[in-house]
PDB file of N, CA and C in Angstrom:
ATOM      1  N   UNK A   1       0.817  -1.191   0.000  1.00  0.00           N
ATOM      2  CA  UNK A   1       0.000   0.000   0.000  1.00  0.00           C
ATOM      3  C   UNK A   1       0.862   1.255   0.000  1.00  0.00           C
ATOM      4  N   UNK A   2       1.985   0.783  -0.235  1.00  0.00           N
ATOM      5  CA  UNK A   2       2.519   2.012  -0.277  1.00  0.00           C
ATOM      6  C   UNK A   2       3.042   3.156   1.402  1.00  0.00           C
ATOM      7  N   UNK A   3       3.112   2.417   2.049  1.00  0.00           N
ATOM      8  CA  UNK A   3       2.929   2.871   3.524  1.00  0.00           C
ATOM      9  C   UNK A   3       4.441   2.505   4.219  1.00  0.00           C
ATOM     10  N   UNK A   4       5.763   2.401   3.210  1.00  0.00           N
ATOM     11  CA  UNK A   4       6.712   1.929   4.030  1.00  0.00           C
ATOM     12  C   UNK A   4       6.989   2.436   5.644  1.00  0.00           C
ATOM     13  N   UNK A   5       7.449   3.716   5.637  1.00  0.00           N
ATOM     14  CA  UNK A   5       7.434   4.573   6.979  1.00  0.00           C
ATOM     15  C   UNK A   5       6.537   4.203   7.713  1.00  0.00           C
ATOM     16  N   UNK A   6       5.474   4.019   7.499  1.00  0.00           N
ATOM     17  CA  UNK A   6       5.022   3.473   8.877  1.00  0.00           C
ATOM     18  C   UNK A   6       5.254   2.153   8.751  1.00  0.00           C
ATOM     19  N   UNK A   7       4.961   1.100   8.363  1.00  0.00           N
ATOM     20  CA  UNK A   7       5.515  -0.417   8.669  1.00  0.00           C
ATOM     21  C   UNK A   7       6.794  -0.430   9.488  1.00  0.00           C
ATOM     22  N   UNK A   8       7.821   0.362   9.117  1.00  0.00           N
ATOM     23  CA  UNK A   8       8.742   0.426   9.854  1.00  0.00           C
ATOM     24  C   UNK A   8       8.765   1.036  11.351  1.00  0.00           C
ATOM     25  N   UNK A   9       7.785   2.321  11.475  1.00  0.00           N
ATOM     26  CA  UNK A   9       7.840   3.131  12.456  1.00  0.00           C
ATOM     27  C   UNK A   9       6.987   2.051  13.542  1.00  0.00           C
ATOM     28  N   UNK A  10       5.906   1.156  12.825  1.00  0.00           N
ATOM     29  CA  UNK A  10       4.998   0.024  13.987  1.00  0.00           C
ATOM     30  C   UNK A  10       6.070  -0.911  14.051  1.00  0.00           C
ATOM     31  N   UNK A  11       7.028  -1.819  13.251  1.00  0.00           N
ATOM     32  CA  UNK A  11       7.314  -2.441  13.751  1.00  0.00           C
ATOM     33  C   UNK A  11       8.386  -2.403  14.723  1.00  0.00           C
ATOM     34  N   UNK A  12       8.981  -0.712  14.769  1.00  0.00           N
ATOM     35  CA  UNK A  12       9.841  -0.559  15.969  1.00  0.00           C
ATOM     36  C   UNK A  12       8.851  -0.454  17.054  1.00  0.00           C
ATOM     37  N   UNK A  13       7.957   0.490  17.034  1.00  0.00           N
ATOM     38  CA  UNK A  13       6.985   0.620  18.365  1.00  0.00           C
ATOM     39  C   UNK A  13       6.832  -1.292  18.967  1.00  0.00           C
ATOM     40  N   UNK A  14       6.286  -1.922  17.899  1.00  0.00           N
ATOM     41  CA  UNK A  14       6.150  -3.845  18.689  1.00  0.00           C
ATOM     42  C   UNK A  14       7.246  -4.085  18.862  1.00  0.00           C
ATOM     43  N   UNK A  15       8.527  -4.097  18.315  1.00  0.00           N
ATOM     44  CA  UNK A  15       9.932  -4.491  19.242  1.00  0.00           C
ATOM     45  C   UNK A  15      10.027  -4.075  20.208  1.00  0.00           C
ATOM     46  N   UNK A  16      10.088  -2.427  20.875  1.00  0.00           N
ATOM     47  CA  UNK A  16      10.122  -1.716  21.903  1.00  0.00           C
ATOM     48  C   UNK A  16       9.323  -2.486  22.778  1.00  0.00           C
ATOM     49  N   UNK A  17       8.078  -2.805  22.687  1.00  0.00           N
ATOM     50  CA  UNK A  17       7.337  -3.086  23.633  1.00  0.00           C
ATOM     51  C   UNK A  17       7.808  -4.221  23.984  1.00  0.00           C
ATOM     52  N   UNK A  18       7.856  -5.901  23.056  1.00  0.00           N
ATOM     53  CA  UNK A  18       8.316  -7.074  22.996  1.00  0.00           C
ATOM     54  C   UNK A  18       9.253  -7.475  22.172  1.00  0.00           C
ATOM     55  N   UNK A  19      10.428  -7.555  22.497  1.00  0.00           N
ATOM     56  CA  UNK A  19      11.186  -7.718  21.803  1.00  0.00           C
ATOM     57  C   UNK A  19      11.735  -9.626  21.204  1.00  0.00           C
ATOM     58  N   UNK A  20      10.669 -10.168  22.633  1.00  0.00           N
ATOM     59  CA  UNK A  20      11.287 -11.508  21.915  1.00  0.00           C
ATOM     60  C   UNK A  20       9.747 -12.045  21.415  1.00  0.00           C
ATOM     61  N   UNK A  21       8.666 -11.627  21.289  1.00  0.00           N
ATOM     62  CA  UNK A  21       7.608 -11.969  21.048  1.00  0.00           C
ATOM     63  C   UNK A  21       7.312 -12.851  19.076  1.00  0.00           C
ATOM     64  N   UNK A  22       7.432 -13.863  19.437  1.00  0.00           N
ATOM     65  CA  UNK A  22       7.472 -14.575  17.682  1.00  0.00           C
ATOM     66  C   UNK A  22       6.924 -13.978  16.933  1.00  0.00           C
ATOM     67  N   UNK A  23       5.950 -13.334  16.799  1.00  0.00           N
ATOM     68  CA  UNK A  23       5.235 -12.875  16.198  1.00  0.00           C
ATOM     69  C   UNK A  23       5.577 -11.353  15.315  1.00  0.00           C
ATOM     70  N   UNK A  24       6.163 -10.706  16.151  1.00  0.00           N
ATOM     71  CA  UNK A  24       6.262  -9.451  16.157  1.00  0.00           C
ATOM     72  C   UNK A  24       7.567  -9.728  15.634  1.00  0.00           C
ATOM     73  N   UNK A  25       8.766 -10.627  15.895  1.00  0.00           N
ATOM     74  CA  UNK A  25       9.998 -11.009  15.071  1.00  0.00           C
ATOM     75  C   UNK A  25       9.593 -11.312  14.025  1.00  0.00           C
ATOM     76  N   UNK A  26       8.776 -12.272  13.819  1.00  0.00           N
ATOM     77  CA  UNK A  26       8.253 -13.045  12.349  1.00  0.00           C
ATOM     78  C   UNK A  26       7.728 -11.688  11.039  1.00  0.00           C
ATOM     79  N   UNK A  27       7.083 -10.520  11.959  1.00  0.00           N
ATOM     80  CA  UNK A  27       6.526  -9.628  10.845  1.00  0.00           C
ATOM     81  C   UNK A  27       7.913  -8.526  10.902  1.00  0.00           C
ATOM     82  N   UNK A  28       9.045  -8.073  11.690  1.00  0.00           N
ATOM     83  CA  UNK A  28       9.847  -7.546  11.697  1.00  0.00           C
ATOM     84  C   UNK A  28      10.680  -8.286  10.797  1.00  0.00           C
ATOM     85  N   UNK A  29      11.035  -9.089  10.508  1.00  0.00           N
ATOM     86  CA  UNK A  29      11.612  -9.884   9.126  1.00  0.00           C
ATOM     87  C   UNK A  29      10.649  -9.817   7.789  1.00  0.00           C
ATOM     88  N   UNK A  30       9.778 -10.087   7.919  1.00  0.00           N
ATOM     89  CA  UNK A  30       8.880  -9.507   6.701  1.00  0.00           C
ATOM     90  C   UNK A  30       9.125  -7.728   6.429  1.00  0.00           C
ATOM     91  N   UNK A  31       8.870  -7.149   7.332  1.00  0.00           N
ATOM     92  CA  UNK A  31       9.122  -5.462   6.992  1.00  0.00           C
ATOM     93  C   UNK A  31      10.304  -5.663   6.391  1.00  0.00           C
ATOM     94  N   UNK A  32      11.198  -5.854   6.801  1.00  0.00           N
ATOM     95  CA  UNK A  32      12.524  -5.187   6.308  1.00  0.00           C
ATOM     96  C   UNK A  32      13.068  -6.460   5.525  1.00  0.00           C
ATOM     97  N   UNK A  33      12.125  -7.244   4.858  1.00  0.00           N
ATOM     98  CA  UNK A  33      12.388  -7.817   3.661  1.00  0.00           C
ATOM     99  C   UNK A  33      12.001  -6.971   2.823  1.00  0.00           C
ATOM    100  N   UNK A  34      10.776  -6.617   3.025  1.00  0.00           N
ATOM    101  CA  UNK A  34       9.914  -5.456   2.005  1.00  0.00           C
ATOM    102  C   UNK A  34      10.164  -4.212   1.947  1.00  0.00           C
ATOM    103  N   UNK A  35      10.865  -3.645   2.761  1.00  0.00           N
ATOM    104  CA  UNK A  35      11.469  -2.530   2.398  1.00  0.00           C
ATOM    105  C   UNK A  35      13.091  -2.690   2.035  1.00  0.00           C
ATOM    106  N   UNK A  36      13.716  -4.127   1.615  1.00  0.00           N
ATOM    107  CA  UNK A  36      14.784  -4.342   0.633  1.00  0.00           C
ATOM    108  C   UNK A  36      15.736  -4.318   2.082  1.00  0.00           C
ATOM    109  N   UNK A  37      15.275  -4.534   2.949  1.00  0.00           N
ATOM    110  CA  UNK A  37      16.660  -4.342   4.142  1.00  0.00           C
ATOM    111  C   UNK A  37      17.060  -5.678   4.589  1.00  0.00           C
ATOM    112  N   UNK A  38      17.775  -6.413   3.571  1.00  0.00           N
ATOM    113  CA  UNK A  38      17.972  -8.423   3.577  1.00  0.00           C
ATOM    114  C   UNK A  38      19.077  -8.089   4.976  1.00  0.00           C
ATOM    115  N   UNK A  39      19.783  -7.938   4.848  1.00  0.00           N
ATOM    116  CA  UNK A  39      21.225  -7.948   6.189  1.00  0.00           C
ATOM    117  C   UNK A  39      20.472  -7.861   7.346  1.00  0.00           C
ATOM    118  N   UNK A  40      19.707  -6.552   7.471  1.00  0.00           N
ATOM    119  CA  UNK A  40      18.944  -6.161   8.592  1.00  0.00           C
ATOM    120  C   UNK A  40      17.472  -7.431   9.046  1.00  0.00           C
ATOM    121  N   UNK A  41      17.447  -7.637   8.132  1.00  0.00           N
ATOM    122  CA  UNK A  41      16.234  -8.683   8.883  1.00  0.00           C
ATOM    123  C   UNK A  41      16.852  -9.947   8.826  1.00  0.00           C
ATOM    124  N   UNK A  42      18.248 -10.292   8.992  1.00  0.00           N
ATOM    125  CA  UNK A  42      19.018 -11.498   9.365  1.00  0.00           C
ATOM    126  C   UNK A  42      18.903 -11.309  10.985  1.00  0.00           C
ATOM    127  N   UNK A  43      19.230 -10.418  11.925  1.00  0.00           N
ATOM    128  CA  UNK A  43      18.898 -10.344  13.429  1.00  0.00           C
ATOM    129  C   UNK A  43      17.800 -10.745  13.796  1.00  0.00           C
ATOM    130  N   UNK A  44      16.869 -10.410  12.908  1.00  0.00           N
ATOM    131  CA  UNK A  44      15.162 -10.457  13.549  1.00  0.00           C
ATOM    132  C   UNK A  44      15.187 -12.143  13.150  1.00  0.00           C
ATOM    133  N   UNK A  45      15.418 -12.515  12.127  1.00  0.00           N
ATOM    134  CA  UNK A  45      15.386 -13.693  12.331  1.00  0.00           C
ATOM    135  C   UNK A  45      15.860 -14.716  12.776  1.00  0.00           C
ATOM    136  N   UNK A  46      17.177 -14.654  13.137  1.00  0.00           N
ATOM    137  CA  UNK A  46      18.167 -15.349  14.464  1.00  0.00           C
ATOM    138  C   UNK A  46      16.949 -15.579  15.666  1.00  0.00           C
ATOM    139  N   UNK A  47      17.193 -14.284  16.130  1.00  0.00           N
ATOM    140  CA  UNK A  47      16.011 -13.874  17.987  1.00  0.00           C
ATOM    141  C   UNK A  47      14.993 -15.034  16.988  1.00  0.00           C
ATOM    142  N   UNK A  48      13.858 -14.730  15.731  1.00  0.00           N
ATOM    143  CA  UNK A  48      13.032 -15.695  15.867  1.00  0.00           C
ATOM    144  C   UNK A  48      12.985 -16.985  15.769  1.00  0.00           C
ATOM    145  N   UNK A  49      14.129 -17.484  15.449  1.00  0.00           N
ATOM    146  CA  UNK A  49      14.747 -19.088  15.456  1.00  0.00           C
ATOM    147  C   UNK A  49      14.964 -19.419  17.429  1.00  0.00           C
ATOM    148  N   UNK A  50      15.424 -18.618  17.838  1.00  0.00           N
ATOM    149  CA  UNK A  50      15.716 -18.707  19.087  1.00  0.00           C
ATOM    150  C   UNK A  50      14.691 -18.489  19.983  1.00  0.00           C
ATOM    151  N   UNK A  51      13.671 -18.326  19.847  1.00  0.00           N
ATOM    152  CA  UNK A  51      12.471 -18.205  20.599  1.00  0.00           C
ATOM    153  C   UNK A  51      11.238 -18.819  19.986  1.00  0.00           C
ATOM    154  N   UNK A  52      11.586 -19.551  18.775  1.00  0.00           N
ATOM    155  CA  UNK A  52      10.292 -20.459  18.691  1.00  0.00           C
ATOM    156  C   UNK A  52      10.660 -21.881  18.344  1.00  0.00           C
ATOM    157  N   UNK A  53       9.972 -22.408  18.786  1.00  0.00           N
ATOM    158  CA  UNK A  53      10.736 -24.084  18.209  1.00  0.00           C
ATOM    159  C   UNK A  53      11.211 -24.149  16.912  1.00  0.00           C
ATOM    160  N   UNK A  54      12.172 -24.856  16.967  1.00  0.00           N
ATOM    161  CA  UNK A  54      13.031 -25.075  15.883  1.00  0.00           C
ATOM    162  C   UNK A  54      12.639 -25.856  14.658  1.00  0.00           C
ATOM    163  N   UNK A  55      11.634 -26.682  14.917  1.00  0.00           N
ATOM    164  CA  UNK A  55      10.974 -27.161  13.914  1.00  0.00           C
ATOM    165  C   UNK A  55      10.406 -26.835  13.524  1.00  0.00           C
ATOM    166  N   UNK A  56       9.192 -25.852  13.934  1.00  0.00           N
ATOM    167  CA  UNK A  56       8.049 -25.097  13.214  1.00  0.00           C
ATOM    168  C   UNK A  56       8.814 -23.988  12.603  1.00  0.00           C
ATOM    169  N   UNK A  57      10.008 -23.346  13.040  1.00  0.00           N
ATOM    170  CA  UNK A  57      10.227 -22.162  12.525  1.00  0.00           C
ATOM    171  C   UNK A  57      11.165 -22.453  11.358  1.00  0.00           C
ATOM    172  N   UNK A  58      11.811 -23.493  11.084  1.00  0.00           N
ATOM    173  CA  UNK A  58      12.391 -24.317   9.781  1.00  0.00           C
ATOM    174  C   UNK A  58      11.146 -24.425   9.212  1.00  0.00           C
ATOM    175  N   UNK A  59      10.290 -25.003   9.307  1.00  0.00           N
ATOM    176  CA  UNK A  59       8.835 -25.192   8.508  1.00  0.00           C
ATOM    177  C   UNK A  59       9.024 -23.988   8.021  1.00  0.00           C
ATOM    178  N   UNK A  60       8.502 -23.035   8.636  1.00  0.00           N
ATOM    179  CA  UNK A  60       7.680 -21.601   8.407  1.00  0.00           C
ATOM    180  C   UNK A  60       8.865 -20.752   7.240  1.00  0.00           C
ATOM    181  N   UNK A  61       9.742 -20.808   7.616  1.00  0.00           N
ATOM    182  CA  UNK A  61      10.795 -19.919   6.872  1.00  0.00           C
ATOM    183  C   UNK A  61      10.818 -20.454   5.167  1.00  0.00           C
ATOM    184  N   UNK A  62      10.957 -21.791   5.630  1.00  0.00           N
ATOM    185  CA  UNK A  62      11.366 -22.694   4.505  1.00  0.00           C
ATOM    186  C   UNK A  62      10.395 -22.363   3.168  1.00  0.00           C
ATOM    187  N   UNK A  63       9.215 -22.224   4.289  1.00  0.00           N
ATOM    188  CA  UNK A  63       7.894 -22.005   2.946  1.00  0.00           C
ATOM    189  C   UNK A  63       7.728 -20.802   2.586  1.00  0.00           C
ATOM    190  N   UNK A  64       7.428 -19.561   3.167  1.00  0.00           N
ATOM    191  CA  UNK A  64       7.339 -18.494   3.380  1.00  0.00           C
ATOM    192  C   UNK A  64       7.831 -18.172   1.950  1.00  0.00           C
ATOM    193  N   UNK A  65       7.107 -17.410   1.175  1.00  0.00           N
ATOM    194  CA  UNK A  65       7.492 -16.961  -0.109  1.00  0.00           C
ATOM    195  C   UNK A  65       8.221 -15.840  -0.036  1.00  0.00           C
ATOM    196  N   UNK A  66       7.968 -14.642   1.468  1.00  0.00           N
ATOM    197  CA  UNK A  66       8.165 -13.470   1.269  1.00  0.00           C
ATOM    198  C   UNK A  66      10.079 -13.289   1.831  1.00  0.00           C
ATOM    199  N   UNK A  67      10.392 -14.819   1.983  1.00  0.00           N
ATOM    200  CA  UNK A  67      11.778 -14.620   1.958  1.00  0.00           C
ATOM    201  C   UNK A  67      12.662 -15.192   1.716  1.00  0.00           C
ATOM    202  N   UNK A  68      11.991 -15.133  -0.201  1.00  0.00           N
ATOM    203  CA  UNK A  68      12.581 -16.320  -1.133  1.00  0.00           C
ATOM    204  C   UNK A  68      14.141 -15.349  -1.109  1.00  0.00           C
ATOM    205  N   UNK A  69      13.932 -13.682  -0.672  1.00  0.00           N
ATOM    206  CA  UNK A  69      15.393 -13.249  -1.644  1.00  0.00           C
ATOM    207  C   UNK A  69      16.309 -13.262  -0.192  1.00  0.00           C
ATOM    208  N   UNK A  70      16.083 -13.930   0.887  1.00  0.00           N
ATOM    209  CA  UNK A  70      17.170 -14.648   1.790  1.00  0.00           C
ATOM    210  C   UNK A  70      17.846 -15.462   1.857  1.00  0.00           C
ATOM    211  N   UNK A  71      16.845 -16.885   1.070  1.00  0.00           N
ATOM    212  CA  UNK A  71      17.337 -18.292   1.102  1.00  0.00           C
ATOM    213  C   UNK A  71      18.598 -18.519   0.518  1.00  0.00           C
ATOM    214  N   UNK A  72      19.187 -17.400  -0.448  1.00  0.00           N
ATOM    215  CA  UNK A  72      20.749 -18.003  -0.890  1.00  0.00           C
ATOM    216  C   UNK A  72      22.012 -17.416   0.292  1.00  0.00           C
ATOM    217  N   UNK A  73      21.253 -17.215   1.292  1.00  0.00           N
ATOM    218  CA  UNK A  73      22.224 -16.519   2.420  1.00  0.00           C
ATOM    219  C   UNK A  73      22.839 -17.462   3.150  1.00  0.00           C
ATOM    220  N   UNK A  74      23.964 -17.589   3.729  1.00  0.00           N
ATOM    221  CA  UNK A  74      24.224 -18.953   4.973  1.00  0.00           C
ATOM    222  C   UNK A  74      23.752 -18.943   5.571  1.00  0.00           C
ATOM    223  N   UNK A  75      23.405 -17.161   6.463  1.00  0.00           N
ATOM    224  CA  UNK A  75      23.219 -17.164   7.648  1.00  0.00           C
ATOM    225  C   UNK A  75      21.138 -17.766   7.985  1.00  0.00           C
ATOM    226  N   UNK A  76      20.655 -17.194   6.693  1.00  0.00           N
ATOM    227  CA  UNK A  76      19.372 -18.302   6.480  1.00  0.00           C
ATOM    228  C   UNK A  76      19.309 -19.537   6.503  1.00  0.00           C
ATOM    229  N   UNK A  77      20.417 -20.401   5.492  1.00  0.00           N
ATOM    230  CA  UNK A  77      20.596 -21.665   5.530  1.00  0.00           C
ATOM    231  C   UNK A  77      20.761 -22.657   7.083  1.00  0.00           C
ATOM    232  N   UNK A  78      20.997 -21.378   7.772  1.00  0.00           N
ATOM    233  CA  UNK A  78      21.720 -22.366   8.827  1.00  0.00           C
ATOM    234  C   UNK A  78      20.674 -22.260   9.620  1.00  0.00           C
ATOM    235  N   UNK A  79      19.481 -21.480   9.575  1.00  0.00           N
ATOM    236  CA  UNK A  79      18.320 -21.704   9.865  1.00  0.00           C
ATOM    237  C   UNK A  79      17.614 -22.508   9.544  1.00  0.00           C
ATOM    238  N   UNK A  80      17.458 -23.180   8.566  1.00  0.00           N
ATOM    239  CA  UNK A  80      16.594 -24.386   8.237  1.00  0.00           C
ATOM    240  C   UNK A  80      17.436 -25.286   7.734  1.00  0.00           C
TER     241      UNK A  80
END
């Protein structure tokens, strides 16, 4: 929609508040896939490997279309 600045400006406000909350990691890796920030949403997704089971979150990544332009990364690979 055209709304980058704020996607970014909410998903700092939900880190601030929870920072290890899956959820709020899971869409903080989506933002800053979508606003082209691949390096930067390698952290958010570490913390979310580390706070949700390891199997569902290999599932989830693995499929996840919105972070097909990660998967040639190591530091992704070594996530699933």
């Amino acid at each position: 929609m055209g709304r980058r600045e704020d996607a970014s400006r909410w998903i700092g406000k939900a880190l601030a508040i929870d920072p290890d909350d899956p959820i709020v990691l899971y869409n903080a890796v989506s933002v800053s896939v979508l606003l082209g920030k691949h390096s930067g949403a390698m952290p958010f997704l570490e913390q979310y490997a580390r706070v949700t089971d390891r199997k569902t979150a290999a599932a989830l990544l693995e499929h996840d279309r919105e972070f097909e332009s990660l998967k040639h990364l190591p530091r992704f690979r070594a996530l699933i």
